[in-house]
N, C-alpha and C. Protein backbone atom coordinates (compact mmCIF):
# COMPACT_ATOMS: atom_id res chain seq x y z
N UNK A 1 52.66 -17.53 13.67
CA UNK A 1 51.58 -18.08 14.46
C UNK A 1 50.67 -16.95 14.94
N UNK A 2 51.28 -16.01 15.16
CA UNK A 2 50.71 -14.58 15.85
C UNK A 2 49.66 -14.07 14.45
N UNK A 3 50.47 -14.08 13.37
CA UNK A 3 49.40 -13.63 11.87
C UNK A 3 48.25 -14.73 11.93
N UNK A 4 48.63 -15.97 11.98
CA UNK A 4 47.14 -16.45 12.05
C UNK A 4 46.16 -16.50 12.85
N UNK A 5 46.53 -16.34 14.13
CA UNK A 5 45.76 -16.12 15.05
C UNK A 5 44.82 -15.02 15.12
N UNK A 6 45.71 -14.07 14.69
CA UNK A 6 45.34 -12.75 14.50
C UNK A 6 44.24 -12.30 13.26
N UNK A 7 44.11 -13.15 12.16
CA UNK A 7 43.47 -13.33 10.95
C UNK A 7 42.44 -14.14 11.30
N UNK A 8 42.05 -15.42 11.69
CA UNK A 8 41.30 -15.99 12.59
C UNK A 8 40.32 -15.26 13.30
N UNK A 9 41.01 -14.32 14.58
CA UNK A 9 39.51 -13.55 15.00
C UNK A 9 39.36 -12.12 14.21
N UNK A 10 40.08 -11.72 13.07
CA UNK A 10 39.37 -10.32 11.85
C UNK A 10 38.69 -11.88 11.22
N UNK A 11 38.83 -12.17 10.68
CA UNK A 11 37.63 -13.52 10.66
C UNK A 11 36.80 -13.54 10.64
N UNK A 12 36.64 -14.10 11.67
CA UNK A 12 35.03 -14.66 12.95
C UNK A 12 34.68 -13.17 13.16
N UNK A 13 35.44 -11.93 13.49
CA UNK A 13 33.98 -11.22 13.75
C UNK A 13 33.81 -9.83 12.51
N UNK A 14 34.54 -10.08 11.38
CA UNK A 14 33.84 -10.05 10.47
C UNK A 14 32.62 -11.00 9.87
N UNK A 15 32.60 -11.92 9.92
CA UNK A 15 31.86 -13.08 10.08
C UNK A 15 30.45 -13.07 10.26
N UNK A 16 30.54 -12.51 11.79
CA UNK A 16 29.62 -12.33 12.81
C UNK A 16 28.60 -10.96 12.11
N UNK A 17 29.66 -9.97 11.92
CA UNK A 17 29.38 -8.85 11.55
C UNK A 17 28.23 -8.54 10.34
N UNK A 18 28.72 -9.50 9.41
CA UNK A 18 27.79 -9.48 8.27
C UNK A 18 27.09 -10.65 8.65
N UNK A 19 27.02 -11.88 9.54
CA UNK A 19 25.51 -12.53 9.59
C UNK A 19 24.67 -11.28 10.21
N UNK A 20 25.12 -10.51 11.43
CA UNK A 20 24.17 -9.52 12.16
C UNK A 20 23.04 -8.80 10.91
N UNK A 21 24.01 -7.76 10.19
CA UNK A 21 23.73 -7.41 9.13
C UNK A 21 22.57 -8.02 8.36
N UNK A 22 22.89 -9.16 7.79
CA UNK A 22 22.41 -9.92 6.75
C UNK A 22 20.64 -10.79 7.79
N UNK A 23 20.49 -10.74 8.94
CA UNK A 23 19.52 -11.43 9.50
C UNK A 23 18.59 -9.63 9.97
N UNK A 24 18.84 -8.95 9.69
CA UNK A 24 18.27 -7.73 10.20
C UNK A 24 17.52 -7.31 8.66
N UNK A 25 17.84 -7.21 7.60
CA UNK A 25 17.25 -7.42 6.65
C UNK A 25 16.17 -8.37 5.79
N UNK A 26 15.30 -7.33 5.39
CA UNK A 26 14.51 -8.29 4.73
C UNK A 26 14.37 -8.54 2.95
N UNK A 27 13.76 -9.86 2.71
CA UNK A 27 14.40 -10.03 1.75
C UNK A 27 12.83 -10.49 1.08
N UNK A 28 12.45 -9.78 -0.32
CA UNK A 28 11.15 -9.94 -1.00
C UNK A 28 11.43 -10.46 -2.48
N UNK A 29 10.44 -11.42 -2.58
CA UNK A 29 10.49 -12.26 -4.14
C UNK A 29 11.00 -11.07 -5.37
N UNK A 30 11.72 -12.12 -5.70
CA UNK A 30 12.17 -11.23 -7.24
C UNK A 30 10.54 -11.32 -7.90
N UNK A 31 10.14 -10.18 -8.65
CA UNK A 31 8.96 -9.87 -9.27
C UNK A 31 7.98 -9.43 -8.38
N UNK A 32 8.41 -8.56 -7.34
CA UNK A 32 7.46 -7.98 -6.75
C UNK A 32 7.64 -6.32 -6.13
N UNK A 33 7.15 -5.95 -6.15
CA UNK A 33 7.25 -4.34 -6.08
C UNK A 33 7.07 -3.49 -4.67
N UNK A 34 7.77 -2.88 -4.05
CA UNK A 34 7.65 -2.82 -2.83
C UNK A 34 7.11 -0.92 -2.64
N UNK A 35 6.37 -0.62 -1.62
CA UNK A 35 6.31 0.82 -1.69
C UNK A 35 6.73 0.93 -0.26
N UNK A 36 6.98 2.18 -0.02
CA UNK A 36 7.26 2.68 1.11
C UNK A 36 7.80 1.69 2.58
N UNK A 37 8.09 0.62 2.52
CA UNK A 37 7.92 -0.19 3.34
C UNK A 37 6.50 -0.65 3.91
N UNK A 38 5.93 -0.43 3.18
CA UNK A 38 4.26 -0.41 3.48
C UNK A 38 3.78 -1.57 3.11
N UNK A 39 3.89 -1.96 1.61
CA UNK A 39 2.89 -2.58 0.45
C UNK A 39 4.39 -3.04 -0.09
N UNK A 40 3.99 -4.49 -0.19
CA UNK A 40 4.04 -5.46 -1.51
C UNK A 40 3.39 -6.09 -2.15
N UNK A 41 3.56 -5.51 -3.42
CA UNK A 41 2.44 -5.69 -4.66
C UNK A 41 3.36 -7.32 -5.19
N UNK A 42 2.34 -8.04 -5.44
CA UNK A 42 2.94 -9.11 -6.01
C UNK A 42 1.73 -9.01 -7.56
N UNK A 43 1.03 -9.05 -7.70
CA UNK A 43 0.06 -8.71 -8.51
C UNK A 43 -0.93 -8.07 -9.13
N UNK A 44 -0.80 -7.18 -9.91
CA UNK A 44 0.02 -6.98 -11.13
C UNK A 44 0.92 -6.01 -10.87
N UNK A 45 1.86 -6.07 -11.55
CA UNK A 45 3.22 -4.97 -11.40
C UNK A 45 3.33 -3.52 -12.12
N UNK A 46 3.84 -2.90 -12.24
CA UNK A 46 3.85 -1.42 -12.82
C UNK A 46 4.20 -1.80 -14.13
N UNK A 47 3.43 -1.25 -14.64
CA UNK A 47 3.27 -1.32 -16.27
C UNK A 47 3.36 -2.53 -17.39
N UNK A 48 2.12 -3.20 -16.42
CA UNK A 48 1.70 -4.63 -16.88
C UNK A 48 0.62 -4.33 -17.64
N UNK A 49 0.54 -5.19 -18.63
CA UNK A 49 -0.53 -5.80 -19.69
C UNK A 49 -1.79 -6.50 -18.25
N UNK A 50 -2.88 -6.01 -18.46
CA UNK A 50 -4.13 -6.45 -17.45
C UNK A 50 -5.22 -6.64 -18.34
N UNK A 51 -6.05 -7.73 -17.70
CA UNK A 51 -6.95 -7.66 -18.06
C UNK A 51 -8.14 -8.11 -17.02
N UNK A 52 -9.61 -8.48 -17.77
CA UNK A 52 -11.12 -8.71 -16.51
C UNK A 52 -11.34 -10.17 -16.69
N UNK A 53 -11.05 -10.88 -15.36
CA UNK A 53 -11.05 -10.16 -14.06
C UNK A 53 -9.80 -9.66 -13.84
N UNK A 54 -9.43 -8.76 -13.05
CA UNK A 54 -7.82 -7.88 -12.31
C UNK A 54 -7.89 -8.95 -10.95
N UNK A 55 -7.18 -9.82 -10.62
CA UNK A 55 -6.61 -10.31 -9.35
C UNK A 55 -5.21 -9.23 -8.91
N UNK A 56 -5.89 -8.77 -7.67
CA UNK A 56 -4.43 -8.30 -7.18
C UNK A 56 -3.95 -8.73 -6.26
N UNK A 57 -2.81 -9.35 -5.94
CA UNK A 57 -2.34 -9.53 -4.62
C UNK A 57 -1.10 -9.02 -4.46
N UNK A 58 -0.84 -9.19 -2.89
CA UNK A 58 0.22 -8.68 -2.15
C UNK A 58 0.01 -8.74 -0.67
N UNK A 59 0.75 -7.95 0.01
CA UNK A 59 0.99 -8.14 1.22
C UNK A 59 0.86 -6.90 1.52
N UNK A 60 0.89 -6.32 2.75
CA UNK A 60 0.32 -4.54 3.22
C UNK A 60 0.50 -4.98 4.84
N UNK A 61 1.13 -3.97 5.52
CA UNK A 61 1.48 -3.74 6.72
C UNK A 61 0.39 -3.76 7.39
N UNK A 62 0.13 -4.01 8.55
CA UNK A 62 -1.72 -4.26 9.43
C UNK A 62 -2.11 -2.49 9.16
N UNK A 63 -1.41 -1.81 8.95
CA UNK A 63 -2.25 -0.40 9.33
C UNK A 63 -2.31 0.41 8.59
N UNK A 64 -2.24 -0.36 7.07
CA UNK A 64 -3.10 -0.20 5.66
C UNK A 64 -4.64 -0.33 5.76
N UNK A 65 -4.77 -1.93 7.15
CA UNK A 65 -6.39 -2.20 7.22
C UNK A 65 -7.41 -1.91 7.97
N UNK A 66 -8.56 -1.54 7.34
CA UNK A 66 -9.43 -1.64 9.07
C UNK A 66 -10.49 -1.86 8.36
N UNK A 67 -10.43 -3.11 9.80
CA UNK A 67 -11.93 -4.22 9.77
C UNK A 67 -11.17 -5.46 8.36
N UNK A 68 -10.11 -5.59 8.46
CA UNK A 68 -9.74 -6.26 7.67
C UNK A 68 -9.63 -5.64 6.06
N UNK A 69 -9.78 -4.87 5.44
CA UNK A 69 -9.83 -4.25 4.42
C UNK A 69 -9.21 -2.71 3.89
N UNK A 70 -8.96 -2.60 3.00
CA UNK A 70 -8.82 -1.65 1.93
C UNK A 70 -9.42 -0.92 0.51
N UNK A 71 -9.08 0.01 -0.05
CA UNK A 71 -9.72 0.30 -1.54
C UNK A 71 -9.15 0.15 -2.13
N UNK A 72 -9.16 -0.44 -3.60
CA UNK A 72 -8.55 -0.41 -4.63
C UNK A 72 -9.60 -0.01 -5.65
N UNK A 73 -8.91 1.08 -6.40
CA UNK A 73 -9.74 1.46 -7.80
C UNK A 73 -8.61 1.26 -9.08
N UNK A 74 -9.77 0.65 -10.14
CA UNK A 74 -8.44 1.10 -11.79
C UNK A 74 -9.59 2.32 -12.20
N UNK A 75 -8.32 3.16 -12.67
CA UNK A 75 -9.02 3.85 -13.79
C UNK A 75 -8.21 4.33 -14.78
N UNK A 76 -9.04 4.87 -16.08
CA UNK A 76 -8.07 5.33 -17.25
C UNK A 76 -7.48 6.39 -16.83
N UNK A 77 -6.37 6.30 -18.07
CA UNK A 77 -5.35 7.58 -17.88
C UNK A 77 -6.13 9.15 -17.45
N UNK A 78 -6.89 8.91 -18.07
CA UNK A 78 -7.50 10.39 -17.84
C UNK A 78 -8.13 10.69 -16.22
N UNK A 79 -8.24 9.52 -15.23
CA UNK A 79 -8.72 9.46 -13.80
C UNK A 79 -9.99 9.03 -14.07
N UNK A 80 -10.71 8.35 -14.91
CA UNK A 80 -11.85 7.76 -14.59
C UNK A 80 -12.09 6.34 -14.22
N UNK A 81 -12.99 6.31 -13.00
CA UNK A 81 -12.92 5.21 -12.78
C UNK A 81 -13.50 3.96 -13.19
N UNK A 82 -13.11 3.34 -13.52
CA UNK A 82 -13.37 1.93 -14.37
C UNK A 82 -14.01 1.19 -13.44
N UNK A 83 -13.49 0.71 -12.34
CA UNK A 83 -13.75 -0.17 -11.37
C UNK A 83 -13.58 0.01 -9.81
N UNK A 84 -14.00 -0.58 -8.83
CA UNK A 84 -13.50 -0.34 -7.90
C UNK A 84 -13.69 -1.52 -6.79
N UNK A 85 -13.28 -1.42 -6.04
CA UNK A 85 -13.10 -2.90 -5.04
C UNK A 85 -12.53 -2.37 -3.73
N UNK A 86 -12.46 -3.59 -2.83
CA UNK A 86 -11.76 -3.83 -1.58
C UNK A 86 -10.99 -4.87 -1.67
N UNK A 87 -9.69 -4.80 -0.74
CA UNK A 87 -8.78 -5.79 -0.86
C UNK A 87 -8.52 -6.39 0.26
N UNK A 88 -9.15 -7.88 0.83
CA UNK A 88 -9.55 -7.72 1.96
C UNK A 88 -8.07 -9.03 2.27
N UNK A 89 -8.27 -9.39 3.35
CA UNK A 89 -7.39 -10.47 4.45
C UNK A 89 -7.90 -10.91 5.33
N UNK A 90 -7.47 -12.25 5.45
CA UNK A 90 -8.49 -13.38 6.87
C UNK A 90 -7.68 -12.73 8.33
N UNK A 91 -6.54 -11.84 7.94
CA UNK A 91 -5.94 -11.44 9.01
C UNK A 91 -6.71 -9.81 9.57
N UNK A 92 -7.18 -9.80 10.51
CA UNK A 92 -8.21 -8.76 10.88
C UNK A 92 -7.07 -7.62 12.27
N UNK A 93 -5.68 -8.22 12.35
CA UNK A 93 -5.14 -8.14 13.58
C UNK A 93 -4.68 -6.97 12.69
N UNK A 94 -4.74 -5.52 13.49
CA UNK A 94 -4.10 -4.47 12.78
C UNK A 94 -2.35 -3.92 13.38
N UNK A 95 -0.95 -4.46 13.07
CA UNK A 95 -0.16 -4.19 13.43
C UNK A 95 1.51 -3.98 12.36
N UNK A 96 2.16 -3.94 12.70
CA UNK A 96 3.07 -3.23 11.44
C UNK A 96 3.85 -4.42 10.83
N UNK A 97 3.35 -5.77 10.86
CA UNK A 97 3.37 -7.35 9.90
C UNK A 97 2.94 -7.23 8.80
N UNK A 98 3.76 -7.76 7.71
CA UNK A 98 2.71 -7.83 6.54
C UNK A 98 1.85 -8.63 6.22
N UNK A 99 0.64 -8.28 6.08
CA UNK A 99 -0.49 -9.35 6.25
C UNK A 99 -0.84 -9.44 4.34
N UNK A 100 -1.02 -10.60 3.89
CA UNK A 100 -1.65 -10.85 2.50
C UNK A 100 -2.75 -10.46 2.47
N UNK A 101 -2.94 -9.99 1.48
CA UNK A 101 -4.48 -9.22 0.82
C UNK A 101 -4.85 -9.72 -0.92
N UNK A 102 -6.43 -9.52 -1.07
CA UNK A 102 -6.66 -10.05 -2.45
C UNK A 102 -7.80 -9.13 -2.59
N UNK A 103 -7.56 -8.78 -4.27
CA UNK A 103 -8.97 -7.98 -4.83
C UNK A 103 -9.29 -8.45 -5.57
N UNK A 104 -10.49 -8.64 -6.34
CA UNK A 104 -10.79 -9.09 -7.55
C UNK A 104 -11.53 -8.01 -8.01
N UNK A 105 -11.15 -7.22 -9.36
CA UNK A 105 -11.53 -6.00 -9.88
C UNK A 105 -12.39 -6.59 -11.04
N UNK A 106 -13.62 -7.04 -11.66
CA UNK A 106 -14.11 -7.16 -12.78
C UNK A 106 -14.46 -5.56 -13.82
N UNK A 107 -14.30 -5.08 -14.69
CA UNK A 107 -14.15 -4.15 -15.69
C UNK A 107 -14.53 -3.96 -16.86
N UNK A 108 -14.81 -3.21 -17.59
CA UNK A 108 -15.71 -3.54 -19.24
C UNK A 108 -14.11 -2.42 -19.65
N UNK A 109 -13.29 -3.15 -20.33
CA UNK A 109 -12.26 -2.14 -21.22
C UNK A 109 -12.76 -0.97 -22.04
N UNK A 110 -12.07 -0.14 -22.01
CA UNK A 110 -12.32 0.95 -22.37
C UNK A 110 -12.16 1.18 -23.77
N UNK A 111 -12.64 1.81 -24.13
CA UNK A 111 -12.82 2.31 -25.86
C UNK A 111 -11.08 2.70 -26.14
N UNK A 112 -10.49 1.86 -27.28
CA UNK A 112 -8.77 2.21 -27.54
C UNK A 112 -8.69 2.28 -28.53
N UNK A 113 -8.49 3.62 -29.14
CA UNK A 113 -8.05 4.05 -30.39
C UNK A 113 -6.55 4.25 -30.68
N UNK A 114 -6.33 4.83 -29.65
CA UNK A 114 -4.53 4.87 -29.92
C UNK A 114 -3.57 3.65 -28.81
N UNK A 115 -2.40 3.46 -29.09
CA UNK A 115 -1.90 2.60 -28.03
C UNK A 115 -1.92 4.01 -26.93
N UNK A 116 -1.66 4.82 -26.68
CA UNK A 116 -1.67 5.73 -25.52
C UNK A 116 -3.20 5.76 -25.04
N UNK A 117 -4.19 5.30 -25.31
CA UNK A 117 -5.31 5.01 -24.70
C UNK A 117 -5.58 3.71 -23.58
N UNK A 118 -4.30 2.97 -24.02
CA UNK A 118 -4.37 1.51 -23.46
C UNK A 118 -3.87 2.06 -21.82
N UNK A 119 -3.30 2.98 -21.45
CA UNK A 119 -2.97 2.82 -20.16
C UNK A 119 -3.79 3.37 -19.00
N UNK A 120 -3.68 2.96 -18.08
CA UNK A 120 -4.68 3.35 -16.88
C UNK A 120 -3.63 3.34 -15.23
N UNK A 121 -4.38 3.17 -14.32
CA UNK A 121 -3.70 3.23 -13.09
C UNK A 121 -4.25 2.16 -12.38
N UNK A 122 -3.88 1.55 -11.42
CA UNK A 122 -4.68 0.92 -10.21
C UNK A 122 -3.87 1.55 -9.03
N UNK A 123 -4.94 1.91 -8.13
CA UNK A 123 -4.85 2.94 -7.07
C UNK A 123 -5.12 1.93 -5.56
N UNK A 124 -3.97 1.45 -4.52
CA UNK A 124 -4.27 1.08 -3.29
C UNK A 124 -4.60 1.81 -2.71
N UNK A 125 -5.51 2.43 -1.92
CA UNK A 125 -5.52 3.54 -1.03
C UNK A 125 -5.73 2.79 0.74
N UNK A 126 -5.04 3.47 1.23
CA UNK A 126 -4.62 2.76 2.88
C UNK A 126 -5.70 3.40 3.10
N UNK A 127 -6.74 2.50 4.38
CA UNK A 127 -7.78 3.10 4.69
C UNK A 127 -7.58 3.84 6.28
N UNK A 128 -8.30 4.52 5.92
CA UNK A 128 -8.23 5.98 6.88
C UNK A 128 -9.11 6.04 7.69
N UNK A 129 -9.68 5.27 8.30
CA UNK A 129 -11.28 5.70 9.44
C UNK A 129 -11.67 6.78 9.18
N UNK A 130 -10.32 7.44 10.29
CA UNK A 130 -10.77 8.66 11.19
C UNK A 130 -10.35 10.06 9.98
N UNK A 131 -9.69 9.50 9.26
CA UNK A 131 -9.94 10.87 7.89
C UNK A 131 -8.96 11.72 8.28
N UNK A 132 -7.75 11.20 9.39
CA UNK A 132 -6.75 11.98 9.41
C UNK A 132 -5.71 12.02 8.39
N UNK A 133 -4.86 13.31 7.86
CA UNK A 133 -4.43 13.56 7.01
C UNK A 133 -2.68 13.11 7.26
N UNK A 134 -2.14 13.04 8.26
CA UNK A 134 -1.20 12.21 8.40
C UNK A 134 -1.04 10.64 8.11
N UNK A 135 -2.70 10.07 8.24
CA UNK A 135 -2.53 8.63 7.52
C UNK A 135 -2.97 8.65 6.35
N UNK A 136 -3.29 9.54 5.64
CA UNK A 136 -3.41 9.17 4.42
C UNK A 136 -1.95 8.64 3.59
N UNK A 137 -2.44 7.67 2.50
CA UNK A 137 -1.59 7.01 2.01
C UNK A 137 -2.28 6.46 0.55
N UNK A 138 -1.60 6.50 -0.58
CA UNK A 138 -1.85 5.53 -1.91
C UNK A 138 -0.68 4.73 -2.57
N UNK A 139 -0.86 4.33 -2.96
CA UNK A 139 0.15 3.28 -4.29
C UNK A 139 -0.72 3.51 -5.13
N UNK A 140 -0.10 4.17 -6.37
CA UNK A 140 -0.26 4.22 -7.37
C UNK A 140 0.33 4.04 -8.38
N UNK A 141 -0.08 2.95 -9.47
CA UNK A 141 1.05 1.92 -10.57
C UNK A 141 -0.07 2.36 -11.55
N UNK A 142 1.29 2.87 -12.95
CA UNK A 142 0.38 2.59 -14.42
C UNK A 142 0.37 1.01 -14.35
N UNK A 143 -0.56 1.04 -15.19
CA UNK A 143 -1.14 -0.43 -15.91
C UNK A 143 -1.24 -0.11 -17.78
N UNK A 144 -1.32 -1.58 -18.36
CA UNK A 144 -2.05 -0.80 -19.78
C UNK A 144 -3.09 -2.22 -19.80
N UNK A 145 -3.92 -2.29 -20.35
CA UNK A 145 -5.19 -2.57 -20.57
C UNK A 145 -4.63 -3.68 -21.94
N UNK A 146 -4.71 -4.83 -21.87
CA UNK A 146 -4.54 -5.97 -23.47
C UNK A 146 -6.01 -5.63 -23.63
C-alpha cells in the first residue's frame, strides 16, 4: 500500500513537472523556419524554388519594426539587387510578440546559363532608426529562381 502511494505522488509531480515544462515552450508550424528567436519565416523557406511575384510571410518580434515596417531585398548570388521592398503589419505596437508581416517583391529573373546561376538570397533586415550597431540584425536565406 506504502509502494503505491508512494508511486502515485513520483506520479503527479512528475506529471506536473513536464506540463510546467511543456506550457513554457513554444511551439511553431512544421514548414517554417525560425531565426534567432526573432523571425518566423513562413514564406518562402531556405532553398526554395521562387518566383514574380515573391510573397513573403512570417511573423517578426515588434522590434524588428518601426512605424510598422521592415526591408526586404532579393538579390543574385553575386549580391545584386534584383528587388527590394518593405514588409509591413497592421500591428504598429513595437514589443517582443510576434507580430505577422507581408512583402510582395515583383522581379524581372535574371539571365541563367548555368543551374548555379539560378540561386540568389532574400535578405530581412530588422530596421534600425537610430543606426545603432547593437541593433543591427539580418536573415539571410538562399533561394533559387524557377
Amino acid at each position: 500500500m506504502h509502494k503505491t502511494f508512494f508511486l502515485v505522488i513520483l506520479l503527479s509531480l512528475f506529471a506536473g513537472f513536464l506540463w510546467q515544462i511543456g506550457s513554457n515552450l513554444q511551439t511553431y508550424k512544421v514548414g517554417t523556419y525560425l531565426y534567432k528567436d526573432s523571425v518566423i519565416l513562413e514564406s518562402p523557406l531556405p532553398e526554395e524554388f521562387i518566383e514574380t511575384p515573391l510573397i513573403v510571410k512570417g511573423k517578426a518580434r515588434g522590434d524588428w519594426f518601426s512605424d510598422g515596417n521592415f526591408s526586404v531585398i532579393l538579390t543574385d548570388q553575386n549580391g545584386k539587387i534584383i528587388a527590394e521592398g518593405e514588409a509591413v503589419t497592421q500591428n504598429n505596437k513595437e514589443n517582443r510578440k510576434f507580430i505577422p508581416f507581408e512583402a510582395i517583391l515583383e522581379f524581372i529573373k535574371p539571365k541563367q546559363i548555368e543551374n548555379s546561376d539560378k540561386k540568389g538570397f532574400l535578405i530581412l533586415n530588422k530596421n534600425n532608426p537610430l543606426g545603432s550597431s547593437e541593433n543591427n540584425d539580418a536573415l539571410k536565406i538562399p533561394i533559387y529562381f524557377k
